[in-house]
N, C-alpha and C. Protein backbone atom coordinates (compact mmCIF):
# COMPACT_ATOMS: atom_id res chain seq x y z
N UNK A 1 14.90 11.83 10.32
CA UNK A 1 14.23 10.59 9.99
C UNK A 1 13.36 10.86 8.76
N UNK A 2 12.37 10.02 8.72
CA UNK A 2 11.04 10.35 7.60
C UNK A 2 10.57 9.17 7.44
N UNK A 3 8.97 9.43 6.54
CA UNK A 3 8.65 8.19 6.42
C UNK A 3 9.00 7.31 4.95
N UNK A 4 9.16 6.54 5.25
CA UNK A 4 9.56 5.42 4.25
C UNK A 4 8.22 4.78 3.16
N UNK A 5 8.59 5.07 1.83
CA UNK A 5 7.55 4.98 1.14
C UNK A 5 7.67 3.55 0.23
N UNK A 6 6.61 3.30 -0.38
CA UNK A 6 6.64 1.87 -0.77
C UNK A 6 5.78 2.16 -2.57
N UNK A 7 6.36 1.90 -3.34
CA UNK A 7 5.33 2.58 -4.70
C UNK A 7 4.70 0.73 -4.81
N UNK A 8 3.50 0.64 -5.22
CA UNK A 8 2.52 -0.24 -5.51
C UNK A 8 1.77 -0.51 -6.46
N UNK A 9 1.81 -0.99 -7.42
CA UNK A 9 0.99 -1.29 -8.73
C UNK A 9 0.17 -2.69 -8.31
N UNK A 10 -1.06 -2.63 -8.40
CA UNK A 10 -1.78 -3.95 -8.17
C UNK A 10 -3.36 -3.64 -9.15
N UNK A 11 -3.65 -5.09 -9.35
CA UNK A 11 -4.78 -5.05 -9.97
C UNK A 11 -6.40 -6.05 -8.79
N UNK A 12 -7.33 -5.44 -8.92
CA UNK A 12 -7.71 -5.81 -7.80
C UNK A 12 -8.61 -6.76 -8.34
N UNK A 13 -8.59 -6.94 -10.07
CA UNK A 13 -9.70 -7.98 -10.00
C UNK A 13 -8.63 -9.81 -9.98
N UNK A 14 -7.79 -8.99 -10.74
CA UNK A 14 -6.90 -10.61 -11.07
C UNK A 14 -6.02 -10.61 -9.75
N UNK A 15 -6.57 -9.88 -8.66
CA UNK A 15 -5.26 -10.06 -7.62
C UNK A 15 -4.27 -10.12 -7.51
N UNK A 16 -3.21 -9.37 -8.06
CA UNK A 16 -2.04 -9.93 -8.54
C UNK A 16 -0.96 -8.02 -8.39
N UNK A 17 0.24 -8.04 -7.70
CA UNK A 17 0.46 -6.78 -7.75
C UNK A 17 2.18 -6.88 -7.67
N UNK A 18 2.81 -5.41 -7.28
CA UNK A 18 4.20 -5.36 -7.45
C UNK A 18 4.74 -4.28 -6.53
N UNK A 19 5.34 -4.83 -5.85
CA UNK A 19 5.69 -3.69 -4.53
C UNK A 19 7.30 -2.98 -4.42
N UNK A 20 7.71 -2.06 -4.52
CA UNK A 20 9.10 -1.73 -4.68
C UNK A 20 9.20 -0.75 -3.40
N UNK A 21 10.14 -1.22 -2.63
CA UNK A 21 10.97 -0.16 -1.69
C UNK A 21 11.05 1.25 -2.27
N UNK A 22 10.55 2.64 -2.17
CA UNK A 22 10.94 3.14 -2.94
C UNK A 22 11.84 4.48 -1.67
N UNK A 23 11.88 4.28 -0.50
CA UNK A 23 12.99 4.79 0.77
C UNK A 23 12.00 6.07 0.58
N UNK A 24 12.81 7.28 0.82
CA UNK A 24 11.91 8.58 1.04
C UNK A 24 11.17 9.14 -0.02
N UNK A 25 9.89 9.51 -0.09
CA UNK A 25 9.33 10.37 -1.49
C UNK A 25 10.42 11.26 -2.09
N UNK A 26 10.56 12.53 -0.99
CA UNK A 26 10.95 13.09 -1.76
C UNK A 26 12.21 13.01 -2.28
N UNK A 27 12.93 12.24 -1.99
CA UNK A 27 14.47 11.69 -1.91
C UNK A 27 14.57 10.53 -3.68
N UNK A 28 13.99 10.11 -3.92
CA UNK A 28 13.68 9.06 -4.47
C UNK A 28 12.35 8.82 -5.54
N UNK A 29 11.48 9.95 -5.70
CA UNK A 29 10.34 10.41 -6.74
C UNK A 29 11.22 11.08 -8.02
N UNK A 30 11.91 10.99 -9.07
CA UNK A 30 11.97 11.06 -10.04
C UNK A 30 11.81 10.30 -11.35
N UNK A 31 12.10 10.44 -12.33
CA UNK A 31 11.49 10.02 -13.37
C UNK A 31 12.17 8.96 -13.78
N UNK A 32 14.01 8.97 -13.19
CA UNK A 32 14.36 7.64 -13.74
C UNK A 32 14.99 6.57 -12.16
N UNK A 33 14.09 7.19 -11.36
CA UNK A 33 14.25 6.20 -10.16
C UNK A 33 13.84 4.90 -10.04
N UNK A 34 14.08 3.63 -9.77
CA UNK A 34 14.30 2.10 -9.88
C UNK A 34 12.57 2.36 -9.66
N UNK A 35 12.21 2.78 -8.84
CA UNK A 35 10.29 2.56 -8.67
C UNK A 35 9.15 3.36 -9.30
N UNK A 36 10.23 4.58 -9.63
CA UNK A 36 9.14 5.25 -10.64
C UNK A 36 9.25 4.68 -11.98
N UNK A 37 10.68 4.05 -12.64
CA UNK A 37 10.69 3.50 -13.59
C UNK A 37 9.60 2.27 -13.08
N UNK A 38 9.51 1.63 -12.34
CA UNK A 38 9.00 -0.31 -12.81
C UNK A 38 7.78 0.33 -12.48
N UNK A 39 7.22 1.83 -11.98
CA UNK A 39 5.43 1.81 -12.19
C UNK A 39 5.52 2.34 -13.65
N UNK A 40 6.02 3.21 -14.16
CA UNK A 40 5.46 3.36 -15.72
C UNK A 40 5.64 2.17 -16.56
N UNK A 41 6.58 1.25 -16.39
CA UNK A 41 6.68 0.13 -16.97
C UNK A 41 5.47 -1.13 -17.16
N UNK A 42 4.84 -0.53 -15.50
CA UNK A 42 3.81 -1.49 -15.49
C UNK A 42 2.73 -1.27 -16.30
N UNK A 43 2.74 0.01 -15.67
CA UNK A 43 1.47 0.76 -16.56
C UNK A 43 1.65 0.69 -18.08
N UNK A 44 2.23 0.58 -18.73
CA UNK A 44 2.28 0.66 -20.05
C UNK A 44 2.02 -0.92 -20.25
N UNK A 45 1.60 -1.89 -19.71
CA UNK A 45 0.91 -2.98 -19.73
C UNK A 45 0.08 -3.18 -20.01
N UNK A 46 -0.57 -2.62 -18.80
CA UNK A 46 -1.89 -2.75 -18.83
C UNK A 46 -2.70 -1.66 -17.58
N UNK A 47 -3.79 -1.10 -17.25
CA UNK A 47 -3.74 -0.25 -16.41
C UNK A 47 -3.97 -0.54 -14.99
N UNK A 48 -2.93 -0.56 -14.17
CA UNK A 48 -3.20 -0.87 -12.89
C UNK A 48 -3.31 0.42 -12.31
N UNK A 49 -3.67 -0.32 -10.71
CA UNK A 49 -4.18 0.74 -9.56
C UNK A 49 -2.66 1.29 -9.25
N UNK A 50 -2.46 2.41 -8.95
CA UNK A 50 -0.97 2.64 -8.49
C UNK A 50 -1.11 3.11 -7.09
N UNK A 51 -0.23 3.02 -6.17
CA UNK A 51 -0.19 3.48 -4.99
C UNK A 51 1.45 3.76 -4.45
N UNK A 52 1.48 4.99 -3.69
CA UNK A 52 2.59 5.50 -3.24
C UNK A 52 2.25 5.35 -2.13
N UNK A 53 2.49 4.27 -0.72
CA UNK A 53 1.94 4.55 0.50
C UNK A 53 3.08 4.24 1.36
N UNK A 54 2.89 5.34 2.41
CA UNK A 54 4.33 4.96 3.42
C UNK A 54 3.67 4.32 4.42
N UNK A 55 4.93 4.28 5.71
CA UNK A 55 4.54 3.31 6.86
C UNK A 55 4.12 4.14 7.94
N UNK A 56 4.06 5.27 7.95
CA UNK A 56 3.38 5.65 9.01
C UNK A 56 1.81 5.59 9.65
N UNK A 57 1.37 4.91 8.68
CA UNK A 57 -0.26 5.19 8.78
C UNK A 57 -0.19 4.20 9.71
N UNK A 58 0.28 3.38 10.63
CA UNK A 58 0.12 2.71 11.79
C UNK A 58 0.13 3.62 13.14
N UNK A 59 0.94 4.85 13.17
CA UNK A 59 1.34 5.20 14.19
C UNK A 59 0.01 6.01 14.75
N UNK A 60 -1.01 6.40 13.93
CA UNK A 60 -1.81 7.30 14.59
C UNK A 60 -3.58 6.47 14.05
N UNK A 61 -3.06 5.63 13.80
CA UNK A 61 -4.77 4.92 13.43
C UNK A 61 -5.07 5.61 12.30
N UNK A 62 -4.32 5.99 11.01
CA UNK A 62 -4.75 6.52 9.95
C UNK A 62 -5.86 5.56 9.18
N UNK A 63 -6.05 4.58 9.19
CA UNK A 63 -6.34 3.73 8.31
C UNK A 63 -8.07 4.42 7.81
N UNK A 64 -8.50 5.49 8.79
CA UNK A 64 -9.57 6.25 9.19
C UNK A 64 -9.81 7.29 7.30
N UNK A 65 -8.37 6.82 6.81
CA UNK A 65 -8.28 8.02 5.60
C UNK A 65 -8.51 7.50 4.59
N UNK A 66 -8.74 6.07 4.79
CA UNK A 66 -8.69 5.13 3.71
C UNK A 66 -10.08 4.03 3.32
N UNK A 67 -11.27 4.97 3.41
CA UNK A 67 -12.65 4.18 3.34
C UNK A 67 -13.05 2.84 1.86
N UNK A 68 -12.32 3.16 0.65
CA UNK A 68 -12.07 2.30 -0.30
C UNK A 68 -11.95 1.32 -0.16
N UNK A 69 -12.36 -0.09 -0.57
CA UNK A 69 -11.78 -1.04 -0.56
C UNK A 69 -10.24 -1.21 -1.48
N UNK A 70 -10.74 -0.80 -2.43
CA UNK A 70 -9.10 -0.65 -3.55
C UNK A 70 -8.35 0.10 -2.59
N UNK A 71 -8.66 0.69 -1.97
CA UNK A 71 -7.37 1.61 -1.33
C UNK A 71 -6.65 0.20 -0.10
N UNK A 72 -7.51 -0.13 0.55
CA UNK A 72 -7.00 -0.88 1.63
C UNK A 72 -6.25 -1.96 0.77
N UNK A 73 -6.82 -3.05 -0.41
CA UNK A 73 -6.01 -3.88 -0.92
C UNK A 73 -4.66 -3.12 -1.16
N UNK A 74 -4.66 -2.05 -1.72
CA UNK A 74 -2.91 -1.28 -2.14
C UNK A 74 -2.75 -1.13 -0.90
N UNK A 75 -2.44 -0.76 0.35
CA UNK A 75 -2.21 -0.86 1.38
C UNK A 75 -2.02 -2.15 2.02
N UNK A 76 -2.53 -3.64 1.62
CA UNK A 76 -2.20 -4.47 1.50
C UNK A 76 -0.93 -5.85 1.23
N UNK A 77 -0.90 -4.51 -0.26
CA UNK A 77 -0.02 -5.61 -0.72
C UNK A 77 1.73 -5.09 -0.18
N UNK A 78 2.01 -3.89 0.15
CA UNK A 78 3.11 -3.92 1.33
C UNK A 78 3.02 -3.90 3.17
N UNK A 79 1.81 -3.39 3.50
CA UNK A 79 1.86 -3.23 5.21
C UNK A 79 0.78 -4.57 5.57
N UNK A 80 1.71 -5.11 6.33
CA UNK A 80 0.92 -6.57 6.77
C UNK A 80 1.46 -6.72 8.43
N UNK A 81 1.63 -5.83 9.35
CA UNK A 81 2.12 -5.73 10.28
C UNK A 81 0.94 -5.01 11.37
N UNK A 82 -0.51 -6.20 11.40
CA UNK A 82 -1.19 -5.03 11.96
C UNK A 82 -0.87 -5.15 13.46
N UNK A 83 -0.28 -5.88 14.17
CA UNK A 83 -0.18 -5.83 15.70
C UNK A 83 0.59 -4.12 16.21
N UNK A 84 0.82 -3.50 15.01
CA UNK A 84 1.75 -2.29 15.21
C UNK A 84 0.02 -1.21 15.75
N UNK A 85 -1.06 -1.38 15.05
CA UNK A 85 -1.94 -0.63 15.48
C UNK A 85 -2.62 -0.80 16.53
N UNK A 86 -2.71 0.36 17.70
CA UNK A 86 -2.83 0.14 19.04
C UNK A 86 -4.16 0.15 19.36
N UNK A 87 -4.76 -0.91 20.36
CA UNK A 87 -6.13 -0.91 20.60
C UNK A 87 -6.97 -1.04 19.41
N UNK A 88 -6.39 -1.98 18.80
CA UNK A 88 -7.51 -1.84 16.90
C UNK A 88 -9.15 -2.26 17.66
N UNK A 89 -8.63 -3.39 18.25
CA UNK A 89 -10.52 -3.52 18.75
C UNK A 89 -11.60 -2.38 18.93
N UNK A 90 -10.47 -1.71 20.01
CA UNK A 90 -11.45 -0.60 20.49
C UNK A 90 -11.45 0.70 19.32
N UNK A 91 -11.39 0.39 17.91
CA UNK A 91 -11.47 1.42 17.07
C UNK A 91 -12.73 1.09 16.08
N UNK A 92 -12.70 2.21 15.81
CA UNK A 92 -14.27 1.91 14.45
C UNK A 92 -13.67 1.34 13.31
N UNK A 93 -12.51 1.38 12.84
CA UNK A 93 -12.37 0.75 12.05
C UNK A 93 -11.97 -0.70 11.78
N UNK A 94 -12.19 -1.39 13.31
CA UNK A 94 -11.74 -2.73 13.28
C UNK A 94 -12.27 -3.88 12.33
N UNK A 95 -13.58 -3.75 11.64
CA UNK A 95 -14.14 -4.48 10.67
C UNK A 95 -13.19 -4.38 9.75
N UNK A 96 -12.65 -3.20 8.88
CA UNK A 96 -12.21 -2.89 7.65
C UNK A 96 -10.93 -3.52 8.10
N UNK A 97 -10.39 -3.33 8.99
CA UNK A 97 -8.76 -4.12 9.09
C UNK A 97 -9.53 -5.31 8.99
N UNK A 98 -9.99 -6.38 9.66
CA UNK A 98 -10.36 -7.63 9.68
C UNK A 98 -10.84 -7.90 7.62
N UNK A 99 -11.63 -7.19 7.54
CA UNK A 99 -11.54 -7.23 5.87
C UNK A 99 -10.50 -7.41 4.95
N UNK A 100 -9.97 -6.55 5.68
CA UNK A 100 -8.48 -6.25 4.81
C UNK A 100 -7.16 -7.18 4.86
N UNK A 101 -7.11 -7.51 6.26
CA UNK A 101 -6.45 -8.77 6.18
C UNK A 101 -6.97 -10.26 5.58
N UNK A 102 -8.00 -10.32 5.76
CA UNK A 102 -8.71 -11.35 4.77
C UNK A 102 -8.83 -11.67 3.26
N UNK A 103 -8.66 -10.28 2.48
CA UNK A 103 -8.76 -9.90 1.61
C UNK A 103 -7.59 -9.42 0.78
N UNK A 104 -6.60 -9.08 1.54
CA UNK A 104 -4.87 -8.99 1.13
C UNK A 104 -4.87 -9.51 -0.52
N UNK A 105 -3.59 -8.90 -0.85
CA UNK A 105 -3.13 -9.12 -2.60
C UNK A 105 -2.04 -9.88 -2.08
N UNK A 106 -2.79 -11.23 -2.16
CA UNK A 106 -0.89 -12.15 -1.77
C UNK A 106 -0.37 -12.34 -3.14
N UNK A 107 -0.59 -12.49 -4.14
CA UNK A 107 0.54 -12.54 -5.25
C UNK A 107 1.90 -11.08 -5.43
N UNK A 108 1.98 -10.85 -5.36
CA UNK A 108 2.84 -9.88 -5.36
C UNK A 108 4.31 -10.15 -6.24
N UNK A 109 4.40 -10.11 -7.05
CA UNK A 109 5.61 -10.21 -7.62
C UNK A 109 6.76 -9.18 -7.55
């Protein structure tokens, strides 16, 4: 198996971002891969936030790794599936999810 990664370019003041399937890191991280190409592409725009984040950070309450607000919006703009995290109430980080879903990058192109 493995985890499945997602590459992310978003900007957090104009809200506005770009999410590409990008399947396994290491399978799929080179220089002329469909998602490493459309992040340098972006970037040569203008400078966005970039993010490489997979889907596992549901399975163990990672979200604990991610105190940033910029970090949670890039985490945002692909994982929107929070019923997957177990007992969120009874966790310390239940404010920051409630933030974070509130606060989401819905433009996404």
């Amino acid at each position: 198996m493995g985890q499945i990664f997602h590459a992310c370019a978003y900007d957090t003041e104009e809200r506005i971002c770009c999410t590409v399937d990008a399947d396994k890191f290491h399978a799929n991280c080179f220089s002329y891969s469909g998602a490493v190409m459309t992040m340098h592409y972006l970037l040569r725009q203008k400078p966005y936030r970039v993010m490489w984040g997979g889907n596992y950070i549901e399975l163990d309450n990672d979200l604990k790794y991610f105190p940033r607000f910029e970090d949670l919006l890039g985490l945002s703009t692909y994982h929107h599936d929070f019923d997957k995290f177990k007992d969120l109430k009874n966790k310390k980080i239940y404010n920051e999810i409630k933030h974070w879903a509130m606060n989401n990058v819905a433009d996404c192109i």
